[in-house]
Protein backbone atom coordinates (compact mmCIF):
# COMPACT_ATOMS: atom_id res chain seq x y z
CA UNK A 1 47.09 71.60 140.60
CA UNK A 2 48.45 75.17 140.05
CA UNK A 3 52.45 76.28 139.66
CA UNK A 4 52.83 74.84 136.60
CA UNK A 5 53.93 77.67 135.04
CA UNK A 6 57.33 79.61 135.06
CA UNK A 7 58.41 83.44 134.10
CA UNK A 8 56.61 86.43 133.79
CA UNK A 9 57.29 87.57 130.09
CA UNK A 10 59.27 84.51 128.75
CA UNK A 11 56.75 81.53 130.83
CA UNK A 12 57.02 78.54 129.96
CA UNK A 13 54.13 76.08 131.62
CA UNK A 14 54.43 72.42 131.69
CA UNK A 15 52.53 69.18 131.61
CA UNK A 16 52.83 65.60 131.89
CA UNK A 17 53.58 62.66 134.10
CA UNK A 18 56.61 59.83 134.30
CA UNK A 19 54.97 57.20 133.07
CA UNK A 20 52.09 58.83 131.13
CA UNK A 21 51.96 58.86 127.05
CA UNK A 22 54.36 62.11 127.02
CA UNK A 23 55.69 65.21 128.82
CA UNK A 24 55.71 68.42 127.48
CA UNK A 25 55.67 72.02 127.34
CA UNK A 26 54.22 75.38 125.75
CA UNK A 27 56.77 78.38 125.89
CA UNK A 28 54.86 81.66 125.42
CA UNK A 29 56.20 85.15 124.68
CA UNK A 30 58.97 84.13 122.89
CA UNK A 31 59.94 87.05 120.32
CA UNK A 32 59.07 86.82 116.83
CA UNK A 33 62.61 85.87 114.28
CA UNK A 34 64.72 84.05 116.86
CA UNK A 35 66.42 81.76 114.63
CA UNK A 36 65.93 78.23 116.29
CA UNK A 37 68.78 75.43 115.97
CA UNK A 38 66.39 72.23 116.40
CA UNK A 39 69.99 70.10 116.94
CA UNK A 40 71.16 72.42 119.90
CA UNK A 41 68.27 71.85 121.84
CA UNK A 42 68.26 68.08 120.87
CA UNK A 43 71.76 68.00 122.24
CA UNK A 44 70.84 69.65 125.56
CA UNK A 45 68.24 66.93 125.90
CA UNK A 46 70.70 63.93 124.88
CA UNK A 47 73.31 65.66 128.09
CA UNK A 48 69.73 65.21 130.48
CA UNK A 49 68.79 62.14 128.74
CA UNK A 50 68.78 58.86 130.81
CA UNK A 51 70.62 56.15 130.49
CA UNK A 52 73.71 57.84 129.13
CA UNK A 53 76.48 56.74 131.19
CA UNK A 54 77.14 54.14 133.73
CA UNK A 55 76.17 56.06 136.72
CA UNK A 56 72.96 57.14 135.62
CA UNK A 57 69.80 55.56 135.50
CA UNK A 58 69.56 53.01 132.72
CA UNK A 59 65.58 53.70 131.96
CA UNK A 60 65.98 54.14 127.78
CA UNK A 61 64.57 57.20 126.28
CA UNK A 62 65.47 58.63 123.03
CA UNK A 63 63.82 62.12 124.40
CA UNK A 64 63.20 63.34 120.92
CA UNK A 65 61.27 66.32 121.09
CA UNK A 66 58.93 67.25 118.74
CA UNK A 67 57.17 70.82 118.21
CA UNK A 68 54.04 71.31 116.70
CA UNK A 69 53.42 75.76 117.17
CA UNK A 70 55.37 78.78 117.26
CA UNK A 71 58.46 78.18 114.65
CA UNK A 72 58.07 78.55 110.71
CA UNK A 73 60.94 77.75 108.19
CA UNK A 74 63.35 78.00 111.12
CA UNK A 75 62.27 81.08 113.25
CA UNK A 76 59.64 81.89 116.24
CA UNK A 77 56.66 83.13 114.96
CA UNK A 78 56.22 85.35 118.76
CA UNK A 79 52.87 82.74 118.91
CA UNK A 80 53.25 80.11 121.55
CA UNK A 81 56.09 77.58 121.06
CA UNK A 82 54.04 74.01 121.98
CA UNK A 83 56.18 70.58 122.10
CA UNK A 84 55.58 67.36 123.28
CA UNK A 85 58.88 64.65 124.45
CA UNK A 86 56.97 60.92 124.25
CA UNK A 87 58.07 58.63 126.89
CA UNK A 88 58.62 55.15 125.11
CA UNK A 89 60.23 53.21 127.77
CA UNK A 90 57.86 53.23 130.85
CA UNK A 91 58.12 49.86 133.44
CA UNK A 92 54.71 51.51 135.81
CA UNK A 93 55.20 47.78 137.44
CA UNK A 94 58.68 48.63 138.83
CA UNK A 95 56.23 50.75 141.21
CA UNK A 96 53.61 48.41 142.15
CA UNK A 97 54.62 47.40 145.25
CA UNK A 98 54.18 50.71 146.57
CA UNK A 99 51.06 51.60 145.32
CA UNK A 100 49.73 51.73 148.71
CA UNK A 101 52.85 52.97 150.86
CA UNK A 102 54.84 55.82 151.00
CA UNK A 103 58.48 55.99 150.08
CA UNK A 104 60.57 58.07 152.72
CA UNK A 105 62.12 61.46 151.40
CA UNK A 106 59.51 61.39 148.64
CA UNK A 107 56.17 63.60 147.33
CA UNK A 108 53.82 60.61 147.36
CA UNK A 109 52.83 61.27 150.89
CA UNK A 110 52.17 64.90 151.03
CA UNK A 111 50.84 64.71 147.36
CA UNK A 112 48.11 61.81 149.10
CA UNK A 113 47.20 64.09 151.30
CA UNK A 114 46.84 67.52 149.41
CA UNK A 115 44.95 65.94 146.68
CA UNK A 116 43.62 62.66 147.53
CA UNK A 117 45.11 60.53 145.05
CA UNK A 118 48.35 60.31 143.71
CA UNK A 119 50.19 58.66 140.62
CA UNK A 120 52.83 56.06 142.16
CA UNK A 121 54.16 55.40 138.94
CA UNK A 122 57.57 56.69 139.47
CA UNK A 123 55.97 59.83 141.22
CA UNK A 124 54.00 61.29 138.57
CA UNK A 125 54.28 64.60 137.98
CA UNK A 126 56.53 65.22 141.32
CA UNK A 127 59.21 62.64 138.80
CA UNK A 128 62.61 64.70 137.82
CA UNK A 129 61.42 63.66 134.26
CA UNK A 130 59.64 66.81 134.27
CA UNK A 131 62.88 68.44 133.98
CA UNK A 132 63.15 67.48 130.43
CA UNK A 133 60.35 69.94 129.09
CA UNK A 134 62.35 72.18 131.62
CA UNK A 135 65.40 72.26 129.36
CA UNK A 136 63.62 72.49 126.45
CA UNK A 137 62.42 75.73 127.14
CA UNK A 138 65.80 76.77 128.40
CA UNK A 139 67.61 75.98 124.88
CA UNK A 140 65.15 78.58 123.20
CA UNK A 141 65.95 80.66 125.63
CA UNK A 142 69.22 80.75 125.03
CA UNK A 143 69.00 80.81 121.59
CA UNK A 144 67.29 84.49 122.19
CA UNK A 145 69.78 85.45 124.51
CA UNK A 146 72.52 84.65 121.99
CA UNK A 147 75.87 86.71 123.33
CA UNK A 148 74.86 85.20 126.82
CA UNK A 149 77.05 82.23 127.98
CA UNK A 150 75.32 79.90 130.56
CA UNK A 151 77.76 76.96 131.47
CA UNK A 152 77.39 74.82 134.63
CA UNK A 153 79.29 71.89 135.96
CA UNK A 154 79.56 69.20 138.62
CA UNK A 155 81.58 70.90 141.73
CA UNK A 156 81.25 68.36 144.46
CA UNK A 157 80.04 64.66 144.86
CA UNK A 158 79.43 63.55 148.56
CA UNK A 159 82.91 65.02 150.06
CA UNK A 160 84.61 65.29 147.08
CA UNK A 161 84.76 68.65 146.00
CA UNK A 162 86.94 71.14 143.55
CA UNK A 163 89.47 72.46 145.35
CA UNK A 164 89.82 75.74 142.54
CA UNK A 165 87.47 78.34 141.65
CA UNK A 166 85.97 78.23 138.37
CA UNK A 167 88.23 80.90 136.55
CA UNK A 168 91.18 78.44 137.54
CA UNK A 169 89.07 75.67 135.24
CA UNK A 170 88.66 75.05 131.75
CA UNK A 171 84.67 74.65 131.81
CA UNK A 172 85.27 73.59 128.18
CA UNK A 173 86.19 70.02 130.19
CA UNK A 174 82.68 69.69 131.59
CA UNK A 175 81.56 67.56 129.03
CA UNK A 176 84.47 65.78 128.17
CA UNK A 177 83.16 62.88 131.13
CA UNK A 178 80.28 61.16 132.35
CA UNK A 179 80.25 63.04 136.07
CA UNK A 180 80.47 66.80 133.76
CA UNK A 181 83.47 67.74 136.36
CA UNK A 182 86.40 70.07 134.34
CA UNK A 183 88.88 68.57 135.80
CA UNK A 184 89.70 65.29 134.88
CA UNK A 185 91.11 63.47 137.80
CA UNK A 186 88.58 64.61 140.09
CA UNK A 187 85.92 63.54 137.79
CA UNK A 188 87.56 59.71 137.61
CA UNK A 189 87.41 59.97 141.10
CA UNK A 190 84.18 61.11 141.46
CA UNK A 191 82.54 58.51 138.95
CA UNK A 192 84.78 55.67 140.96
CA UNK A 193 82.56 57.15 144.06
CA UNK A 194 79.57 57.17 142.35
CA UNK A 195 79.85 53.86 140.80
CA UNK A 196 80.80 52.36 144.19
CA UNK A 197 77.54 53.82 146.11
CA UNK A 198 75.26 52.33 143.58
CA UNK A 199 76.69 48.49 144.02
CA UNK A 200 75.94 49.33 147.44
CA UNK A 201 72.43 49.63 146.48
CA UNK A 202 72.80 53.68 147.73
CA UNK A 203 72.90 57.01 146.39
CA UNK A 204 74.90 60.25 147.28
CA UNK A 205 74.58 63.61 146.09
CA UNK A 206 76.57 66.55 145.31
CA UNK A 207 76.76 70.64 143.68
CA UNK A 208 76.82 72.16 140.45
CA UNK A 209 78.18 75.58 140.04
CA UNK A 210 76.70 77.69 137.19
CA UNK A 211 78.87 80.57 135.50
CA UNK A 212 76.62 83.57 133.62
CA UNK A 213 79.15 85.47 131.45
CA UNK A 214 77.94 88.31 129.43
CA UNK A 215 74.71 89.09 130.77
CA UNK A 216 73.72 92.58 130.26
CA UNK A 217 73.86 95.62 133.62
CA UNK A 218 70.85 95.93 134.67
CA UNK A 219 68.86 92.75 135.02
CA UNK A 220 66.78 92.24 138.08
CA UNK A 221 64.23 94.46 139.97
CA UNK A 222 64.19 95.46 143.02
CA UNK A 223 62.50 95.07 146.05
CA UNK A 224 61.02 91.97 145.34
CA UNK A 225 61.86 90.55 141.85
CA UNK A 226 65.91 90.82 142.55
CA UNK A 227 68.19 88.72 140.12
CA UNK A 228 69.62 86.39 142.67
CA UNK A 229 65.71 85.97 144.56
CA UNK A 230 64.69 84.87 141.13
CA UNK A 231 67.75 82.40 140.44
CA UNK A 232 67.11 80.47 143.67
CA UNK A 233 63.24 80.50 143.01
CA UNK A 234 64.13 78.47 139.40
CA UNK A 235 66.97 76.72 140.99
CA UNK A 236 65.19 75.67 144.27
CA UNK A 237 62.13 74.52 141.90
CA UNK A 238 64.11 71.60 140.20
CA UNK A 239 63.90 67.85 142.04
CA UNK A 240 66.33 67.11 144.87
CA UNK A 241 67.80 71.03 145.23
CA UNK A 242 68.33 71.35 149.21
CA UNK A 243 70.17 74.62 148.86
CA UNK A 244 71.62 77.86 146.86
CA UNK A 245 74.67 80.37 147.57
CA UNK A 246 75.53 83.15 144.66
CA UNK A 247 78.99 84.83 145.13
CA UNK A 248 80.66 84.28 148.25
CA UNK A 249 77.35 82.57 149.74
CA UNK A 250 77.90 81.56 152.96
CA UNK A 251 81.53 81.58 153.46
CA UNK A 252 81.17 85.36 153.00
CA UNK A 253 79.99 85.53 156.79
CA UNK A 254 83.89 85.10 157.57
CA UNK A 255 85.35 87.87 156.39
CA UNK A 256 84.99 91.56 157.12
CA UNK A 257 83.70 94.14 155.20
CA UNK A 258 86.88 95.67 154.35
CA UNK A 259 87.51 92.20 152.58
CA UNK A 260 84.35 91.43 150.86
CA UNK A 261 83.50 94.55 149.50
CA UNK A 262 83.99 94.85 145.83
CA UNK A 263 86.56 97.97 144.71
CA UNK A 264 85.70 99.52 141.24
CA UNK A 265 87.81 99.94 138.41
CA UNK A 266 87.39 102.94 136.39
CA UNK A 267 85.19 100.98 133.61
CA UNK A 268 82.54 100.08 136.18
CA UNK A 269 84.01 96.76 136.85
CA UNK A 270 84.98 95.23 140.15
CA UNK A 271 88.74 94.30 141.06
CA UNK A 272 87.08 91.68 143.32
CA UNK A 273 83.38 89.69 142.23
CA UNK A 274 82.26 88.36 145.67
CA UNK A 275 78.88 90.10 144.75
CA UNK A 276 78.52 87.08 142.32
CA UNK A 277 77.79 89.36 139.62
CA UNK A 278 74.68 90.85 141.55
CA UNK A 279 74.51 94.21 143.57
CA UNK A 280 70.71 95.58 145.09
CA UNK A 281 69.26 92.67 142.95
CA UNK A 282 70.65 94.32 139.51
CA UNK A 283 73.40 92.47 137.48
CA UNK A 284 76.28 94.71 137.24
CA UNK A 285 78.10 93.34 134.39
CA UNK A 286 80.54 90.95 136.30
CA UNK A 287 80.52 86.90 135.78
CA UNK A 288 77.16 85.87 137.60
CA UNK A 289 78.14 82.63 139.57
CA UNK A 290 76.17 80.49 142.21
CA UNK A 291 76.62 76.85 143.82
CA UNK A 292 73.31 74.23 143.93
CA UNK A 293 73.17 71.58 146.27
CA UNK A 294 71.68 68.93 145.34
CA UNK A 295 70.41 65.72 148.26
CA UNK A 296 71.34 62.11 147.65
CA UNK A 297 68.11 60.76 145.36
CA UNK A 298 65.34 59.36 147.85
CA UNK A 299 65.35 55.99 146.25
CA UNK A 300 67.51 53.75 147.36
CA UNK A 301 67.94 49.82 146.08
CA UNK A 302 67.80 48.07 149.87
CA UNK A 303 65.15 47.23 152.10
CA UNK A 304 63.72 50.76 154.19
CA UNK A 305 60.88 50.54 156.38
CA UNK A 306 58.18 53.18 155.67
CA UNK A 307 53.64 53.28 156.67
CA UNK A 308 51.71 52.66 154.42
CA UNK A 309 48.66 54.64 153.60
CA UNK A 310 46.78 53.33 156.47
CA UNK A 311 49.28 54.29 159.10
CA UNK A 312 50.87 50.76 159.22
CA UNK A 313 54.20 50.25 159.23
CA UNK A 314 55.31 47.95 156.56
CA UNK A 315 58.97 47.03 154.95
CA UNK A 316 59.84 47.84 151.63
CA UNK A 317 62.47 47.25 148.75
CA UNK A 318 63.48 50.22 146.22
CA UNK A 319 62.66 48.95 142.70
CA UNK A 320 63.11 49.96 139.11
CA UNK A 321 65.79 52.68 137.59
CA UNK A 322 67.32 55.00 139.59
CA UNK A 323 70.33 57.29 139.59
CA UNK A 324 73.17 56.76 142.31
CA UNK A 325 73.83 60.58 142.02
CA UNK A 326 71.24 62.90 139.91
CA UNK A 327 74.03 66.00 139.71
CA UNK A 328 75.70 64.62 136.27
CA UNK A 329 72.16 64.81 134.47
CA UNK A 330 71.05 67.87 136.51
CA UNK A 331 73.66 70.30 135.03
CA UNK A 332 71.88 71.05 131.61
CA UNK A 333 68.99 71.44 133.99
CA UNK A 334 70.56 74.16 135.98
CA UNK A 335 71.85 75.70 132.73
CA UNK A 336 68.34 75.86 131.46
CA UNK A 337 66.70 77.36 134.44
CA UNK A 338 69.04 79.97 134.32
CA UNK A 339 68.50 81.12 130.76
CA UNK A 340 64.74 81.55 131.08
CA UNK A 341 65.66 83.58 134.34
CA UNK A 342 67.83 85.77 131.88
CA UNK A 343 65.54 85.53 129.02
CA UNK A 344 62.42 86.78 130.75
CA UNK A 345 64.47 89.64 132.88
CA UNK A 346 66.40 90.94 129.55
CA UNK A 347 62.65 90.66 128.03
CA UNK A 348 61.06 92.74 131.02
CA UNK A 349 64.52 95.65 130.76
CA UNK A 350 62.64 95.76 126.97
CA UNK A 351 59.11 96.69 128.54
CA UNK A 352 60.82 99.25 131.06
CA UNK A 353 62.69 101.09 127.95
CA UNK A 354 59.62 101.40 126.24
């Protein structure tokens, strides 16, 4: 299986499977002398963690990482960073009843297929719980990137959406609820939504908007390796994502040009940021902003009918621990892709200035 790995200078390749001894990861060139907060990236984890709330899914895992290369008495070494996360609280027969079928919306038919056998344990390697290794990777990186601010945040569930833009929010909020929403009565609302679709035996799914403040001019290369190309290449990578927009994104097709284009101010700034922080592929200095959608989560707790690998069509019950909505856990995954985006782009402007 290849595309394992992610990044060009700051790559980070993972391993592992759901319901296998462990996931992990091994980060490689990582400067030398970052200095490495172990409890930051153990609280990143603990926000993608399962079973933290209500509406997630109630499988238990502490998700205690553990690194065994690449930091010394609290800094990187520049040698690779390797860490493992052991999975403690696997149930493989939740899946046993579809060891031989295919659930709809899912990889286990197309991963049949490409490679003749497939893991049905909870997917395998296509399972979101790769994502943890994922974020990992993306709290070093933002260790290294330091002045950088990478928040994200839950924007709409189903219908429900935020009716302001994000510099009318205080993203501070995010975390101050299970749904990661800033504002407070649309996040009750939202959970109340969430909560309801799962005693239906459902799911639903919604967007999280990520906000990039500080990042430096000049990130991104053109013609091919532009900023925003390589933000919806990490973003369209994680589980479930069905879409991207940065800036305006699609509701930019209704205005004119006179509108949408971006007037200077004297410093270099923009009086206007519909470019989303990104002009030709290069960051310009401005707040780098984009929406991901996420779909409702394939599994669903009622009966479905589905073929089984045979061709037969056969009736089948979801099983096991699922989330109702994945977009509450998914934010610190967002957050993390985005960093090692930065990370290896600010690492790549070094190479060039050399």
């Amino acid at each position: 299986m290849a595309g394992n790995t992610f990044g060009t200078i700051f790559k980070l390749t993972t391993f592992g499977e759901s319901h296998g001894p462990a996931i992990g990861g091994v980060i490689d060139g990582c400067p030398a002398g970052i200095q490495i907060d172990l409890e930051a990236i153990q609280g990143d984890l603990e926000r993608r963690k399962p079973g933290q709330s209500a509406i997630v899914t109630q499988r238990k895992e502490p998700d205690t990482v553990v690194f065994y290369s690449g930091i010394f008495e609290g800094k990187t070494t520049g040698t690779p960073i390797g860490f493992v996360i052991h999975n403690t609280n696997q149930k493989s027969g939740d899946y046993s009843h579809i060891r031989d079928s295919y659930r709809p919306s899912h990889a286990d038919y197309v991963y049949d297929k490409k490679y003749g056998i497939r893991d049905y344990r909870g997917g395998g390697r296509s399972s979101a719980r790769e994502t943890a290794s994922r974020v990992v990777a993306g709290a070093v990186a933002k260790q290294f990137l330091q002045d950088v601010s990478i928040r994200a945040f839950v924007s709409q569930v189903g219908t429900m959406k935020l009716e302001q833009d994000y510099t009318q929010l205080d993203l501070t909020l995010s975390e101050s609820n299970p749904v990661r929403c800033p504002d407070p009565d649309t996040a009750a609302k939202m959970e109340a939504y969430i909560k309801s679709v799962r005693k239906e035996g459902d799911t639903v799914g919604g967007v999280i908007t990520c906000v990039i403040k500080n990042a430096a001019v000049g990130l991104g290369e053109p013609v091919f390796d532009k900023l925003h190309a390589e933000l919806g290449r990490a973003m369209l990578s994680i589980n479930a994502v069905k879409g991207f927009e940065y800036g305006s994104g699609f509701a930019g097709v209704a205005m004119k040009g006179s509108e949408h284009n971006d007037q200077f101010n004297s410093d270099g700034s923009t009086k206007t940021n519909y470019s989303g922080g990104i002009q030709g592929g290069i960051s310009n200095g401005m707040d780098i902003y984009f929406n991901v959608a996420f779909k409702p989560v394939a599994t669903i707790i009622q009966p479905y009918e589905t073929i089984d690998k045979d061709g037969n069509t056969v009736q089948v019950q979801g099983k096991g621990r699922h989330d109702p909505c994945v977009v509450p856990r998914a934010v610190p995954i967002v957050e993390a892709m985005a960093a090692l985006v930065v990370a290896d782009y600010a690492l790549l402007n070094r190479t060039i200035k050399i």
